[in-house]
N, C-alpha and C. Protein backbone atom coordinates (compact mmCIF):
# COMPACT_ATOMS: atom_id res chain seq x y z
N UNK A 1 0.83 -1.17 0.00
CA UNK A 1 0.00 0.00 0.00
C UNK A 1 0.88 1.23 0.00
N UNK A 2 0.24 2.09 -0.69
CA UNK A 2 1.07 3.63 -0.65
C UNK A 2 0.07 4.86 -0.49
N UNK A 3 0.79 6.04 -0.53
CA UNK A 3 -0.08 7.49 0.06
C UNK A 3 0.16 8.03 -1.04
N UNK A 4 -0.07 9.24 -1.00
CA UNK A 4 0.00 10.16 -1.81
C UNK A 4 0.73 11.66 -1.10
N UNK A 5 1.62 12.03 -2.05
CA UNK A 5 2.79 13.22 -1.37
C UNK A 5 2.10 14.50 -2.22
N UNK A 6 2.30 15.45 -1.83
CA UNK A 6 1.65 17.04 -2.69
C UNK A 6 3.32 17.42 -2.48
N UNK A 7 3.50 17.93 -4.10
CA UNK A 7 4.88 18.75 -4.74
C UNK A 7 3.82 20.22 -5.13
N UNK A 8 4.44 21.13 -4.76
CA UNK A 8 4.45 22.34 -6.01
C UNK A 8 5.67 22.35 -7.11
N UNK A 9 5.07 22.53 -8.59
CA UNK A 9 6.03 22.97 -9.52
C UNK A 9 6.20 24.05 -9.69
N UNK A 10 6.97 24.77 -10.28
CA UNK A 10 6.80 25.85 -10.88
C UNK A 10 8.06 26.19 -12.02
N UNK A 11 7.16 26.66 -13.03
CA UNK A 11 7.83 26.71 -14.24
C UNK A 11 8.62 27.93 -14.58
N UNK A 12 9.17 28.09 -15.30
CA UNK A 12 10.59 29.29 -15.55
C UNK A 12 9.87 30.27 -15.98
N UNK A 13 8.95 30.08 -17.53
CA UNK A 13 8.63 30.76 -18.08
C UNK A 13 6.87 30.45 -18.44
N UNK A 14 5.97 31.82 -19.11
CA UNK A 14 5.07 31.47 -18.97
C UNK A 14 4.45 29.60 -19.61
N UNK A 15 3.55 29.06 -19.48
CA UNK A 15 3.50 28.21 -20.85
C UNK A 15 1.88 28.25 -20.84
N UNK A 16 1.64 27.62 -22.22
CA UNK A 16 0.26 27.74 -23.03
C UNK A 16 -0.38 26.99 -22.15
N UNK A 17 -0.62 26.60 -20.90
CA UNK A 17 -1.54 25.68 -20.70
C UNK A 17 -2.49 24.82 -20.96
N UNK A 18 -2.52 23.83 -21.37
CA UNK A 18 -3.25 22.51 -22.08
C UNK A 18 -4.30 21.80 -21.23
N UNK A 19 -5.17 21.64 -20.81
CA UNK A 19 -5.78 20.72 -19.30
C UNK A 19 -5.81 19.41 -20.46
N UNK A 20 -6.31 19.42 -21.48
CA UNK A 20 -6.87 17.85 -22.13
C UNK A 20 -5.74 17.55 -22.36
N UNK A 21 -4.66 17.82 -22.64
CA UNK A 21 -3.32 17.19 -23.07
C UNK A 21 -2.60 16.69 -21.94
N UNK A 22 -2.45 17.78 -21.07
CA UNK A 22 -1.85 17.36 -19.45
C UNK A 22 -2.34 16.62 -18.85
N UNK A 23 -4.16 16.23 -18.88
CA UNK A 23 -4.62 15.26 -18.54
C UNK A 23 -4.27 13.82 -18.99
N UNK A 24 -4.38 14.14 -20.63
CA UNK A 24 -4.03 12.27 -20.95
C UNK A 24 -2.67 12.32 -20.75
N UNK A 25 -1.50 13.08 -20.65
CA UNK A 25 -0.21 12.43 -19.94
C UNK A 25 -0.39 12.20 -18.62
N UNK A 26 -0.89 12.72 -18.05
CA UNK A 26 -0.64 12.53 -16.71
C UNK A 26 -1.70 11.69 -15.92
N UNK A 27 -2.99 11.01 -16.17
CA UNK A 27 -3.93 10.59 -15.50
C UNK A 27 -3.31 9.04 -15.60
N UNK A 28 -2.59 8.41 -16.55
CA UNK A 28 -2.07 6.78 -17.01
C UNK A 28 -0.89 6.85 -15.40
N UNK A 29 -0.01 8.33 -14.99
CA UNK A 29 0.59 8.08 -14.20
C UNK A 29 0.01 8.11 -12.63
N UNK A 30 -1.24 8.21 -13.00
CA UNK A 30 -1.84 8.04 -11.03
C UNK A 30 -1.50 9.83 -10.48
N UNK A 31 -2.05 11.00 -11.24
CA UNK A 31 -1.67 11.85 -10.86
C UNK A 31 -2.71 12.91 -10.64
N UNK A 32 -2.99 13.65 -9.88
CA UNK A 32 -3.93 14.27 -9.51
C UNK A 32 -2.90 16.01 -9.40
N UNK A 33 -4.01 17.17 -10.47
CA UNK A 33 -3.00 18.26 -10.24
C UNK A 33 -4.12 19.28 -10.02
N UNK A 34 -3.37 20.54 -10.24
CA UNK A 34 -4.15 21.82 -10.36
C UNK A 34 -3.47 22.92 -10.73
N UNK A 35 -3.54 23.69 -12.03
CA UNK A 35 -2.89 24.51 -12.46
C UNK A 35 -3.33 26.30 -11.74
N UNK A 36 -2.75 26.53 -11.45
CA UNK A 36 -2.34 27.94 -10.36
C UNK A 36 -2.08 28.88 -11.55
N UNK A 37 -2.70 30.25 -12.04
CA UNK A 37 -2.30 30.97 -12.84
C UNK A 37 -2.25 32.21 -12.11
N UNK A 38 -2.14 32.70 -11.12
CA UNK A 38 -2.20 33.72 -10.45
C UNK A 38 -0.45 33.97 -9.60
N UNK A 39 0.01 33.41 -9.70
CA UNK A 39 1.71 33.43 -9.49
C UNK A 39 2.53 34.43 -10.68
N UNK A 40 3.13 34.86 -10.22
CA UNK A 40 4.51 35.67 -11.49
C UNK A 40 5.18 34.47 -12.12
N UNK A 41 5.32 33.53 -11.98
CA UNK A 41 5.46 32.32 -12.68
C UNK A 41 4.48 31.15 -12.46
N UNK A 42 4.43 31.15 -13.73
CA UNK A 42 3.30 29.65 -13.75
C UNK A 42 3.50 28.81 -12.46
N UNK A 43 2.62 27.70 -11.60
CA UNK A 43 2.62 27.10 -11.28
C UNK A 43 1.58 25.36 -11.21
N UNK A 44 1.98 24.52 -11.20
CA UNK A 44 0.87 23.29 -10.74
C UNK A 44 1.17 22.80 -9.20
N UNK A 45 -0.06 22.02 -8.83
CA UNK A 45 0.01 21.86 -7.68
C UNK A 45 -0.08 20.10 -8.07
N UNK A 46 0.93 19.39 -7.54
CA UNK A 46 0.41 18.14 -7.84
C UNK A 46 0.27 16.71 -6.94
N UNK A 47 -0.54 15.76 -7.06
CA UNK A 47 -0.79 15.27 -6.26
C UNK A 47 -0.69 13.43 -6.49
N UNK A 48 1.00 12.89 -6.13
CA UNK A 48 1.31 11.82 -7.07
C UNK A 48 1.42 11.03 -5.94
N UNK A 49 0.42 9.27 -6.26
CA UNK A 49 0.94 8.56 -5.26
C UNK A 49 2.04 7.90 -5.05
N UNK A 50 2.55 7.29 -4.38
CA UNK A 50 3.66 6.77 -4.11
C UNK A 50 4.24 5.96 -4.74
N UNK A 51 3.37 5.07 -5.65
CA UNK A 51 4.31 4.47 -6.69
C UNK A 51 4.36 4.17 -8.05
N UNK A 52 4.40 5.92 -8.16
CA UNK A 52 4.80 6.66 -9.30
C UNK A 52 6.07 8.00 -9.13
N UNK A 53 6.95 7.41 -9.81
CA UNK A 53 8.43 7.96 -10.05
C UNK A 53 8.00 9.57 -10.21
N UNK A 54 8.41 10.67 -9.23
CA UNK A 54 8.34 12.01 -9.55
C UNK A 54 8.84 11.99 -10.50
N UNK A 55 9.94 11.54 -10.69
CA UNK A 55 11.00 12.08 -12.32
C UNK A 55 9.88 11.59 -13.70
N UNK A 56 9.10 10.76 -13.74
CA UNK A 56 8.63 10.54 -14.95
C UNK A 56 7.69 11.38 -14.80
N UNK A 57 6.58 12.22 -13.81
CA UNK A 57 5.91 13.31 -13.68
C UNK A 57 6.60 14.86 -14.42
N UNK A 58 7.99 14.70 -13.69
CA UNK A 58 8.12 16.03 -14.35
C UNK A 58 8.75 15.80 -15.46
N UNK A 59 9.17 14.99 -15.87
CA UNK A 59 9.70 14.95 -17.24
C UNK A 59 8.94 15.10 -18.36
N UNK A 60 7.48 14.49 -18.00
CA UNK A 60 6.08 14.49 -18.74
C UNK A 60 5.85 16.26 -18.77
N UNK A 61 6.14 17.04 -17.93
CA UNK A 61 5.77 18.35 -17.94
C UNK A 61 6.84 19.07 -18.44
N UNK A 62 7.76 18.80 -18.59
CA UNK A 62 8.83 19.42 -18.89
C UNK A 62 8.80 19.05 -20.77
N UNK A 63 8.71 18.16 -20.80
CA UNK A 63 8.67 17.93 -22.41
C UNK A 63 7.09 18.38 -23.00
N UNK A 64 5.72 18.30 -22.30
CA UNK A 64 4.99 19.07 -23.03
C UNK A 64 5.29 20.44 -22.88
N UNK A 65 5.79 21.49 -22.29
CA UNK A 65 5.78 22.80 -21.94
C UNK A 65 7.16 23.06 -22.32
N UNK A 66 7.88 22.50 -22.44
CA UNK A 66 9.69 22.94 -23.19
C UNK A 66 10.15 24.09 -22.18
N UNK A 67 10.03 24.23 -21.12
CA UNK A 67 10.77 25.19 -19.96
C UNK A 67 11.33 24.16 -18.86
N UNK A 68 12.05 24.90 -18.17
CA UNK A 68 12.82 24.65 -16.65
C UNK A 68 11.92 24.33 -15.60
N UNK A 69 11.82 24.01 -14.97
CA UNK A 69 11.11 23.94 -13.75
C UNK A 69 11.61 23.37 -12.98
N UNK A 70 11.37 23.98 -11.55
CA UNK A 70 11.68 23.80 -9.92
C UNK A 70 10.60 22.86 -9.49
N UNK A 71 10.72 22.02 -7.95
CA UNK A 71 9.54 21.48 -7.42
C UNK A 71 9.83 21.84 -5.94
N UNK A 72 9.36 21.25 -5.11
CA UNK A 72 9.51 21.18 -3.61
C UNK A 72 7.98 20.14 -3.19
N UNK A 73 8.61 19.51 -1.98
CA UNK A 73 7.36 18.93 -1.43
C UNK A 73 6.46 19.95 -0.77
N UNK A 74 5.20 20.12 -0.90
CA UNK A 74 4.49 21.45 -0.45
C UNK A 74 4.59 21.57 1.06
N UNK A 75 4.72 23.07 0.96
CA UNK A 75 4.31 23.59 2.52
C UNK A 75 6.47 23.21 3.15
N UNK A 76 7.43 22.41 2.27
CA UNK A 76 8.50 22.57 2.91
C UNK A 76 9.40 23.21 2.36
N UNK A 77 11.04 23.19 2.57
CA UNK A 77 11.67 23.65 2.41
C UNK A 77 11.66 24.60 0.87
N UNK A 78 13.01 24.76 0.53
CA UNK A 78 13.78 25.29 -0.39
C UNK A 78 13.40 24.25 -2.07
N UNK A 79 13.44 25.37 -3.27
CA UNK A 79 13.31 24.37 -4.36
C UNK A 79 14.03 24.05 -5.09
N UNK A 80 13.98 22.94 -5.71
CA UNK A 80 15.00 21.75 -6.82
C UNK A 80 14.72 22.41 -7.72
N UNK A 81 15.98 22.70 -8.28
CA UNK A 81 15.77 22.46 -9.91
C UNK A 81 15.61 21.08 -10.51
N UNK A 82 14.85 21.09 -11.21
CA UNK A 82 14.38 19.16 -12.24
C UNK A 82 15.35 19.64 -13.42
N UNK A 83 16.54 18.38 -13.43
CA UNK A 83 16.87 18.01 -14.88
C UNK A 83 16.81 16.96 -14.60
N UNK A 84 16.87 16.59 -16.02
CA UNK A 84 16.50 14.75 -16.18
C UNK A 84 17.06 14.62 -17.37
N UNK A 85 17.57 13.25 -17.85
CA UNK A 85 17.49 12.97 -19.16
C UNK A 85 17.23 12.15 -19.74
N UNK A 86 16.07 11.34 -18.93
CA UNK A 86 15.30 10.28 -19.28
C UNK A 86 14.06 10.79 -19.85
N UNK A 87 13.40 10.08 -20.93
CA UNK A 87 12.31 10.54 -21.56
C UNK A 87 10.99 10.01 -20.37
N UNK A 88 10.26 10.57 -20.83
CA UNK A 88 8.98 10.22 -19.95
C UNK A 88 7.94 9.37 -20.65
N UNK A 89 7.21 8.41 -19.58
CA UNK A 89 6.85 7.55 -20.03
C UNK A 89 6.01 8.00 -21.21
N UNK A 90 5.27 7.57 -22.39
CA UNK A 90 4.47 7.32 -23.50
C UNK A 90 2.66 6.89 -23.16
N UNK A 91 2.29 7.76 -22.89
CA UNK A 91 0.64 7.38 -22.60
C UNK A 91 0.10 5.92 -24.41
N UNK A 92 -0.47 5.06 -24.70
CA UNK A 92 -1.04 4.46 -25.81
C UNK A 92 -2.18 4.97 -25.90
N UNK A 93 -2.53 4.69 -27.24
CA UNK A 93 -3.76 4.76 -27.10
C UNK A 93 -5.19 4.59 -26.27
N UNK A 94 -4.98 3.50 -25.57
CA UNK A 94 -5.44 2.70 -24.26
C UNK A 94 -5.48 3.88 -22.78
N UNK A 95 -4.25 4.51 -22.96
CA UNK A 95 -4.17 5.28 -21.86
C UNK A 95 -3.07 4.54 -20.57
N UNK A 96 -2.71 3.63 -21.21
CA UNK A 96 -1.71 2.84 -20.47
C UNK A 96 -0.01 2.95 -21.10
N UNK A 97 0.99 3.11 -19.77
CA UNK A 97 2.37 3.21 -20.37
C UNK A 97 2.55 2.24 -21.51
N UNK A 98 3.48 2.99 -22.54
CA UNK A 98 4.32 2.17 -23.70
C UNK A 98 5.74 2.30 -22.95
């Protein structure tokens, strides 16, 4: 059994915001979000259970939106910069990882 952890992201620069696109990447990974547009930089609020890899979350956001982005576990410390250089998983048609 696992929980679920809340990250804030936040992105470098503005981006186009997508909900139907961000949704089918991100619903195959067990992810629950909320996009924040009222910040000087974009932000999501997100809500991933435990056994699902943060890095394939933000990598999924980082490659639809083509910017930088920071995270932190919410409500704590100081924020990460995310690099990665693993691709992120592939939603199928199905809605299940390729």
């Amino acid at each position: 059994m696992g929980g679920f952890t809340n990250y804030e992201v936040e992105f470098d620069a503005y981006v186009d915001w997508d909900d139907d696109i961000t949704k089918h990447r991100l619903t195959p990974l067990d992810v629950q979000y909320l996009y924040l547009r009222d910040f000087e930089t974009p932000r999501v609020m997100l809500c991933i259970y435990s056994q699902t890899p943060l890095e394939d979350v933000l990598s999924s956001l980082k490659t639809l939106y083509n910017t930088n982005l920071r995270y932190r576990v919410y409500g704590e410390g100081g924020w990460i910069t995310f690099t990665s250089l693993r691709s992120p998983p592939q939603a199928s048609a199905t809605g299940h990882e390729t």
